[in-house]
PDB file of N, CA and C in Angstrom:
ATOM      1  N   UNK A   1       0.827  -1.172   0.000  1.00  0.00           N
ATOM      2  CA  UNK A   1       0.000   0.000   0.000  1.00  0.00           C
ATOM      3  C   UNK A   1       0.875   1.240   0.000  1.00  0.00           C
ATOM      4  N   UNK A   2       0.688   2.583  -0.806  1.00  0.00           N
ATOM      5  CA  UNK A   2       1.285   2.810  -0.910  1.00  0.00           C
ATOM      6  C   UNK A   2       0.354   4.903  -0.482  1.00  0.00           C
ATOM      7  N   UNK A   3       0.734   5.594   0.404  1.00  0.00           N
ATOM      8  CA  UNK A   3       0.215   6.536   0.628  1.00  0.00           C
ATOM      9  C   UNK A   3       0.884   7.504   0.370  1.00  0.00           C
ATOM     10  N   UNK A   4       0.253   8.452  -0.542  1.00  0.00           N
ATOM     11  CA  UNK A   4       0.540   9.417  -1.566  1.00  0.00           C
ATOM     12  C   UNK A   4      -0.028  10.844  -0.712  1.00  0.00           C
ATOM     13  N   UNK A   5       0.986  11.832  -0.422  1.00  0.00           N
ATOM     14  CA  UNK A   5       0.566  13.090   0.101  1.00  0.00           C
ATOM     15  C   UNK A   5       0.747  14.015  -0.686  1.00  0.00           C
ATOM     16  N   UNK A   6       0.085  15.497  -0.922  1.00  0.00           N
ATOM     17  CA  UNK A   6       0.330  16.428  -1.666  1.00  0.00           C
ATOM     18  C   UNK A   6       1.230  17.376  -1.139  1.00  0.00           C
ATOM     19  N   UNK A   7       2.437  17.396  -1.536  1.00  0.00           N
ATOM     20  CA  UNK A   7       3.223  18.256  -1.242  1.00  0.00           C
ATOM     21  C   UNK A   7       2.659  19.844  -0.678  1.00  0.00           C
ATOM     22  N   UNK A   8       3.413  20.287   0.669  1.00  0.00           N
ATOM     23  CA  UNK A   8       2.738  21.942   0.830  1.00  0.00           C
ATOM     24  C   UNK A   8       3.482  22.694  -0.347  1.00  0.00           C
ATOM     25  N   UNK A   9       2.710  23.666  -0.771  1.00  0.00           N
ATOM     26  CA  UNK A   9       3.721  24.927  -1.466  1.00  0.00           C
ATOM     27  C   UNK A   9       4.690  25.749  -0.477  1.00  0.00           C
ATOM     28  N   UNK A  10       5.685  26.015  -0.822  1.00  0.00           N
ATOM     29  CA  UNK A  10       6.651  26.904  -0.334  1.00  0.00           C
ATOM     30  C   UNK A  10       7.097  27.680  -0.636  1.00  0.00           C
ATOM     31  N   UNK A  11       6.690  29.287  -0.657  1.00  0.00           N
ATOM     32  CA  UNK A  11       7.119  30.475  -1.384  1.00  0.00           C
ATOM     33  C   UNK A  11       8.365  31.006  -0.702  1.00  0.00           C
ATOM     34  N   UNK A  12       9.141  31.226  -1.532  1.00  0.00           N
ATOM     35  CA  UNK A  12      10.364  31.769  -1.604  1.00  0.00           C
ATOM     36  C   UNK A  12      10.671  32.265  -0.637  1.00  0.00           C
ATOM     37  N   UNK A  13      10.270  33.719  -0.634  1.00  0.00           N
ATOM     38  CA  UNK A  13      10.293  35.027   0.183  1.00  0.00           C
ATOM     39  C   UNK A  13       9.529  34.923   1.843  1.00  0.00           C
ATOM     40  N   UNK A  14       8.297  33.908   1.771  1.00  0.00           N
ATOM     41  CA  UNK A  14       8.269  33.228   3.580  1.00  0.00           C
ATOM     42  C   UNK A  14       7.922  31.650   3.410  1.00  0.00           C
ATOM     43  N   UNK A  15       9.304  31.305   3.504  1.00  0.00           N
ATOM     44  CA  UNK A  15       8.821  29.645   3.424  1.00  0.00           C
ATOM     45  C   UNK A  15       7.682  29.098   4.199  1.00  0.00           C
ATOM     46  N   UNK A  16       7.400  29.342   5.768  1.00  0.00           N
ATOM     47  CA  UNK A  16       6.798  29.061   6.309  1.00  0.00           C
ATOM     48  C   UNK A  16       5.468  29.486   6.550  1.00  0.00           C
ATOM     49  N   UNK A  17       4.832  30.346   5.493  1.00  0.00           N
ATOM     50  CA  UNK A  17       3.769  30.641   5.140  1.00  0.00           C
ATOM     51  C   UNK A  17       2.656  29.812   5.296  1.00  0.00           C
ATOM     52  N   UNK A  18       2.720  28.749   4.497  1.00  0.00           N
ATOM     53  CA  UNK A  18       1.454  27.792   4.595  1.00  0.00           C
ATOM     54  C   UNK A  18       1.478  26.694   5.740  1.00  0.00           C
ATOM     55  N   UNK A  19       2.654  26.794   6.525  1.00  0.00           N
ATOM     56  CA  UNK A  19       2.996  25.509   7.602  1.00  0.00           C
ATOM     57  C   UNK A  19       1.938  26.173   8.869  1.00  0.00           C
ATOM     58  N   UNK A  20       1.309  24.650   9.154  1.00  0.00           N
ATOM     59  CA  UNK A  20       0.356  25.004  10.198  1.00  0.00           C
ATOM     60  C   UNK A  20       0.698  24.649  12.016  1.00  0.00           C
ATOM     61  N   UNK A  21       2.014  24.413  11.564  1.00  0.00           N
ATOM     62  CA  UNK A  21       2.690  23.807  12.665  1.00  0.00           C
ATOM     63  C   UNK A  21       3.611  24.751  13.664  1.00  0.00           C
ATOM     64  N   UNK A  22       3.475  25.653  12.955  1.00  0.00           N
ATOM     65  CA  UNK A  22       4.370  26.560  13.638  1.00  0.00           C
ATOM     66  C   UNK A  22       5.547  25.881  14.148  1.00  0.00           C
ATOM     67  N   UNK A  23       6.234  25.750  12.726  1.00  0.00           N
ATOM     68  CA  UNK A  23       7.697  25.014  12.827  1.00  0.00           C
ATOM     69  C   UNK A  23       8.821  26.510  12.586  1.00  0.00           C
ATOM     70  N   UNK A  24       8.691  27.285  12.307  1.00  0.00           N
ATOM     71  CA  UNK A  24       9.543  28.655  11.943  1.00  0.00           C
ATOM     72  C   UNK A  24      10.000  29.050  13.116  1.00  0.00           C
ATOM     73  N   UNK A  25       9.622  28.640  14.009  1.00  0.00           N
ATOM     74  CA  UNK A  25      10.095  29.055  15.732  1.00  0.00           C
ATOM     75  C   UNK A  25      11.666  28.167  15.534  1.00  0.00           C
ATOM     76  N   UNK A  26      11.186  26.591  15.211  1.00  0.00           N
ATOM     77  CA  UNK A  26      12.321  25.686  15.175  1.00  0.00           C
ATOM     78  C   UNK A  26      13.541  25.958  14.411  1.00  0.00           C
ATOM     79  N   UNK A  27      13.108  26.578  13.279  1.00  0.00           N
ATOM     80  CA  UNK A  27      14.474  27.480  11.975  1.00  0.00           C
ATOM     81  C   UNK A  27      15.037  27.844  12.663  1.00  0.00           C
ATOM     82  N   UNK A  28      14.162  28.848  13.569  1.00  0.00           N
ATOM     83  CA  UNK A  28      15.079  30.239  13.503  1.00  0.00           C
ATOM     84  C   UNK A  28      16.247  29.421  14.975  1.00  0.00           C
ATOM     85  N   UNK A  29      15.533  28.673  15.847  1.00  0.00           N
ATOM     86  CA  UNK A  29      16.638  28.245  16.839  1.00  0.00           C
ATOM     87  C   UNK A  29      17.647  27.294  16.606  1.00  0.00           C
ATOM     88  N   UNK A  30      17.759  26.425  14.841  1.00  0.00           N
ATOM     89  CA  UNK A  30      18.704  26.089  14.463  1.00  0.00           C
ATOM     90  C   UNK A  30      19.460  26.919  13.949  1.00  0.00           C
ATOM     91  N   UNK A  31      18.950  27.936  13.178  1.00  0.00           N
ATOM     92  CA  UNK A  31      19.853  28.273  12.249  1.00  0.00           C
ATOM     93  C   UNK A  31      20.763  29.497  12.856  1.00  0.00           C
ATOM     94  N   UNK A  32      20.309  29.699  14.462  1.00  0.00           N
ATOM     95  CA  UNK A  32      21.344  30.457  15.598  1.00  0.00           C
ATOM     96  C   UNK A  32      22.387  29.275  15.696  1.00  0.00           C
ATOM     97  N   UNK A  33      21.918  28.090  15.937  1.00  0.00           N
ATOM     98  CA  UNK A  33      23.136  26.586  16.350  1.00  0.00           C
ATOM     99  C   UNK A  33      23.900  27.070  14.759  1.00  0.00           C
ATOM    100  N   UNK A  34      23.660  26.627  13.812  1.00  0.00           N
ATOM    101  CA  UNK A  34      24.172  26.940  12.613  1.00  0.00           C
ATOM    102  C   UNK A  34      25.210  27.434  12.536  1.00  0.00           C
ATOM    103  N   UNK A  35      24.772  29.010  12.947  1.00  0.00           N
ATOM    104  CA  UNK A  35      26.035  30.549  12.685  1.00  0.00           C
ATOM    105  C   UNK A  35      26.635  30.401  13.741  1.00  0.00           C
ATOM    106  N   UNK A  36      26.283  29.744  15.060  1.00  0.00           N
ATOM    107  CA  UNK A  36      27.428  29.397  16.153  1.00  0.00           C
ATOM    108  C   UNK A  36      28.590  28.493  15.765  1.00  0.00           C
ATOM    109  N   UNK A  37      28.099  27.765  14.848  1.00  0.00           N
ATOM    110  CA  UNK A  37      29.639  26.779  14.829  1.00  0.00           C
ATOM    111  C   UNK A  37      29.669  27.153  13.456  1.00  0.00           C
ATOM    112  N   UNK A  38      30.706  27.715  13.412  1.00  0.00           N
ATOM    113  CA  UNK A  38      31.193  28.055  12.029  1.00  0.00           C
ATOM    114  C   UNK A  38      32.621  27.230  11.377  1.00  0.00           C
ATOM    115  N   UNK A  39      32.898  25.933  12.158  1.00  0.00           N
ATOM    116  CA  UNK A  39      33.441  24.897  11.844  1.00  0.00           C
ATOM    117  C   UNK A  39      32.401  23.726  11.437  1.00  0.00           C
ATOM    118  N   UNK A  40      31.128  24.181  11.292  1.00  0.00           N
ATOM    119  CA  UNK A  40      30.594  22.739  11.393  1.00  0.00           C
ATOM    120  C   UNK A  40      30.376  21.324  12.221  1.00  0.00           C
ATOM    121  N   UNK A  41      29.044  21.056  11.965  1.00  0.00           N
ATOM    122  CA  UNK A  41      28.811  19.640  12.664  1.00  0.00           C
ATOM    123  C   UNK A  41      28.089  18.824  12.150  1.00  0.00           C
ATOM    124  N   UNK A  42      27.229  17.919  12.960  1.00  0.00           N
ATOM    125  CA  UNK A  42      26.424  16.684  11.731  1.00  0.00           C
ATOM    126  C   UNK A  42      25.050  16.905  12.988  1.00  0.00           C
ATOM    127  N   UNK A  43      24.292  17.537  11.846  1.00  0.00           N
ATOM    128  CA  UNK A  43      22.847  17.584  13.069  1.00  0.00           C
ATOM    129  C   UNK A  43      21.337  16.751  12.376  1.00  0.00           C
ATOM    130  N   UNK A  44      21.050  15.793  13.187  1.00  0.00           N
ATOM    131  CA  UNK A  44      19.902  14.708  12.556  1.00  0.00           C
ATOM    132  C   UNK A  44      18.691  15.286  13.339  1.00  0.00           C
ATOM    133  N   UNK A  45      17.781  14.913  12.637  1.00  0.00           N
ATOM    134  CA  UNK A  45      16.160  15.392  12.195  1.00  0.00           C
ATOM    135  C   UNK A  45      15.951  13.940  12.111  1.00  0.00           C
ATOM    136  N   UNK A  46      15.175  13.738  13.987  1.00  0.00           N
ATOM    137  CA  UNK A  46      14.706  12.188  13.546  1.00  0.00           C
ATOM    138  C   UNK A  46      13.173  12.353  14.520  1.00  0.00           C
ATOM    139  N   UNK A  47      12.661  11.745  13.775  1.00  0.00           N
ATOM    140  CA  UNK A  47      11.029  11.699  13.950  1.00  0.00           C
ATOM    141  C   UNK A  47      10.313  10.853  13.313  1.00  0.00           C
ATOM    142  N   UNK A  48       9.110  10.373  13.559  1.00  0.00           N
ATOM    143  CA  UNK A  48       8.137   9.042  13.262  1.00  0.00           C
ATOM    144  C   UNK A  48       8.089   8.982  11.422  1.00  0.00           C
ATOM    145  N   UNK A  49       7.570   8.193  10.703  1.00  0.00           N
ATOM    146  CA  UNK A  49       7.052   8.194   9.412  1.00  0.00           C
ATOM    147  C   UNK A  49       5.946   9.532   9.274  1.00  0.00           C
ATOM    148  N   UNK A  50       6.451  10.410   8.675  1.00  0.00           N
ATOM    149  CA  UNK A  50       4.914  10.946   8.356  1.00  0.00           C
ATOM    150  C   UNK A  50       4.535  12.569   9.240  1.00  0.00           C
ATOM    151  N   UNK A  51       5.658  12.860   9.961  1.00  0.00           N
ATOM    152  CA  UNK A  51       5.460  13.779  10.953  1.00  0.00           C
ATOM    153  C   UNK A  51       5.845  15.020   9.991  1.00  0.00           C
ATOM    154  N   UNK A  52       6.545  15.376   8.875  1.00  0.00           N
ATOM    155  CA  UNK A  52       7.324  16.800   8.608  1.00  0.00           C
ATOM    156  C   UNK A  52       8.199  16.872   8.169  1.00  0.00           C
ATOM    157  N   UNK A  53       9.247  15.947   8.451  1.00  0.00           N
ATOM    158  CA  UNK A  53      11.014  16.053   8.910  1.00  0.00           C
ATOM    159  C   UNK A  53      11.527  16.669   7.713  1.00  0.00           C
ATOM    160  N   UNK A  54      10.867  16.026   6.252  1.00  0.00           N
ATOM    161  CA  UNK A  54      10.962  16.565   4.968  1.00  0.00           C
ATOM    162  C   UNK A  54      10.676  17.945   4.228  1.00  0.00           C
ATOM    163  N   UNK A  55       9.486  18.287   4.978  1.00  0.00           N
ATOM    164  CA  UNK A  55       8.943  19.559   4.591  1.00  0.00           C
ATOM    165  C   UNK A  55       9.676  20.535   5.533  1.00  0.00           C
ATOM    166  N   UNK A  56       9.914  20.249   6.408  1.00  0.00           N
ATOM    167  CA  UNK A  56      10.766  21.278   7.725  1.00  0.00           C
ATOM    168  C   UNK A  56      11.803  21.333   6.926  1.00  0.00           C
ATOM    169  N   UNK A  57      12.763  20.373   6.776  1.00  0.00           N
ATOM    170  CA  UNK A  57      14.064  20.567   5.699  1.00  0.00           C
ATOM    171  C   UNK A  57      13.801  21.708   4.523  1.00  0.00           C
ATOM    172  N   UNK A  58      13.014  21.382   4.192  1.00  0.00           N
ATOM    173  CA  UNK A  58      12.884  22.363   2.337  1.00  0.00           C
ATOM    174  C   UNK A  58      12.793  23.869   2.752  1.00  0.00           C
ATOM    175  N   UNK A  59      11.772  23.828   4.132  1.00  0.00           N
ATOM    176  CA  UNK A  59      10.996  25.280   4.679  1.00  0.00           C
ATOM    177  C   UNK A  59      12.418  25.983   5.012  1.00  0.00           C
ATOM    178  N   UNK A  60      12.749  25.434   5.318  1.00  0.00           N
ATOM    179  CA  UNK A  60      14.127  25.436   6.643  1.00  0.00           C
ATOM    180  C   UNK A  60      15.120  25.950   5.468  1.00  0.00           C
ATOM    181  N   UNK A  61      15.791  24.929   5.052  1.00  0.00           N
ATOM    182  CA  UNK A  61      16.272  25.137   3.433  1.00  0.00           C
ATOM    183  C   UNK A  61      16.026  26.511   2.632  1.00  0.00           C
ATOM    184  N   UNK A  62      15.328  27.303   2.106  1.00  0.00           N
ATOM    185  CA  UNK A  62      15.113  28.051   1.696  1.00  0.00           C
ATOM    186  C   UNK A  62      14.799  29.600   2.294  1.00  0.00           C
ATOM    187  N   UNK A  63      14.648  29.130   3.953  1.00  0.00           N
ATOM    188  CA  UNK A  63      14.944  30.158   4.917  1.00  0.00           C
ATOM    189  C   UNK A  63      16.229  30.453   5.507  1.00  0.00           C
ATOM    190  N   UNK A  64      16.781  29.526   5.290  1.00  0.00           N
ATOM    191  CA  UNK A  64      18.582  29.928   5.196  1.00  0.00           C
ATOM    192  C   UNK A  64      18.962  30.633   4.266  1.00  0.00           C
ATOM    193  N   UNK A  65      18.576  29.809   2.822  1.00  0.00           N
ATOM    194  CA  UNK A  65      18.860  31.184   1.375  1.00  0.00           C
ATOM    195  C   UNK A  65      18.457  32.292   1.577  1.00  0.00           C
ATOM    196  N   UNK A  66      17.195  32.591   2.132  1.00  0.00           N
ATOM    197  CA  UNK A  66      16.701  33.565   2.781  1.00  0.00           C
ATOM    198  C   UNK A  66      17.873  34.932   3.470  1.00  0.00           C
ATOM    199  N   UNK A  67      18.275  34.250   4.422  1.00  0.00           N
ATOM    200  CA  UNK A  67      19.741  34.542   5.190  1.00  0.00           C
ATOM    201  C   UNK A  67      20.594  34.539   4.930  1.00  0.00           C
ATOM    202  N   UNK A  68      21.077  34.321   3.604  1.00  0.00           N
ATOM    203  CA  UNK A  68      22.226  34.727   2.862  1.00  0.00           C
ATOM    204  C   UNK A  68      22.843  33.083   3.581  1.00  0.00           C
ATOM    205  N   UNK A  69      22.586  32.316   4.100  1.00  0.00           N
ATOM    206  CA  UNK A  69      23.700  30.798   4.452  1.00  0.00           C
ATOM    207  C   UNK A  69      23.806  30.270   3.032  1.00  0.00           C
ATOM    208  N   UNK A  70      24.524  29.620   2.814  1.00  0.00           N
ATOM    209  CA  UNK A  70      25.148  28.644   1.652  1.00  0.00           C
ATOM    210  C   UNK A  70      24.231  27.220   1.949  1.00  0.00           C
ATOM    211  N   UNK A  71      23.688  26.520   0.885  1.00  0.00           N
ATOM    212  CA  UNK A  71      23.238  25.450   1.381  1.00  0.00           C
ATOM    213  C   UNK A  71      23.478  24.619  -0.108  1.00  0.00           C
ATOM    214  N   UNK A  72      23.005  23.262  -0.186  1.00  0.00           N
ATOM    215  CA  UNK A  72      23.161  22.557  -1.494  1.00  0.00           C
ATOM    216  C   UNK A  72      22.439  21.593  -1.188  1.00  0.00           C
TER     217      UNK A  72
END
């Protein structure tokens, strides 16, 4: 079986626009961890099947470009 979700839209300019989760609180307190280590680290996003983890990434993702961070 195979369960098919419709992707949220994510506009550019406020990623977190359509998120009903009020996950943009969570960005903004990584992406302070982020600009603190400016050597880098390895940070995991672990949570159930089905919770976000993906869409938080992209939101997240494009709110860094946002911020001038480098991402790929």
């Amino acid at each position: 079986m195979r369960i098919k979700h419709k992707d949220i839209d994510i506009p550019k300019e406020t990623p977190f626009l359509n998120c009903k989760l009020g996950r943009e609180k969570y960005a903004k307190v990584l992406t302070n961890i982020v600009d603190t280590y400016s050597d880098g680290f390895v940070l995991a996003i672990n949570n159930e099947w089905g919770t976000g983890k993906t869409t938080f990434v992209k939101m997240w993702q494009q709110y860094l470009v946002l911020n001038n961070f480098k991402t790929s």
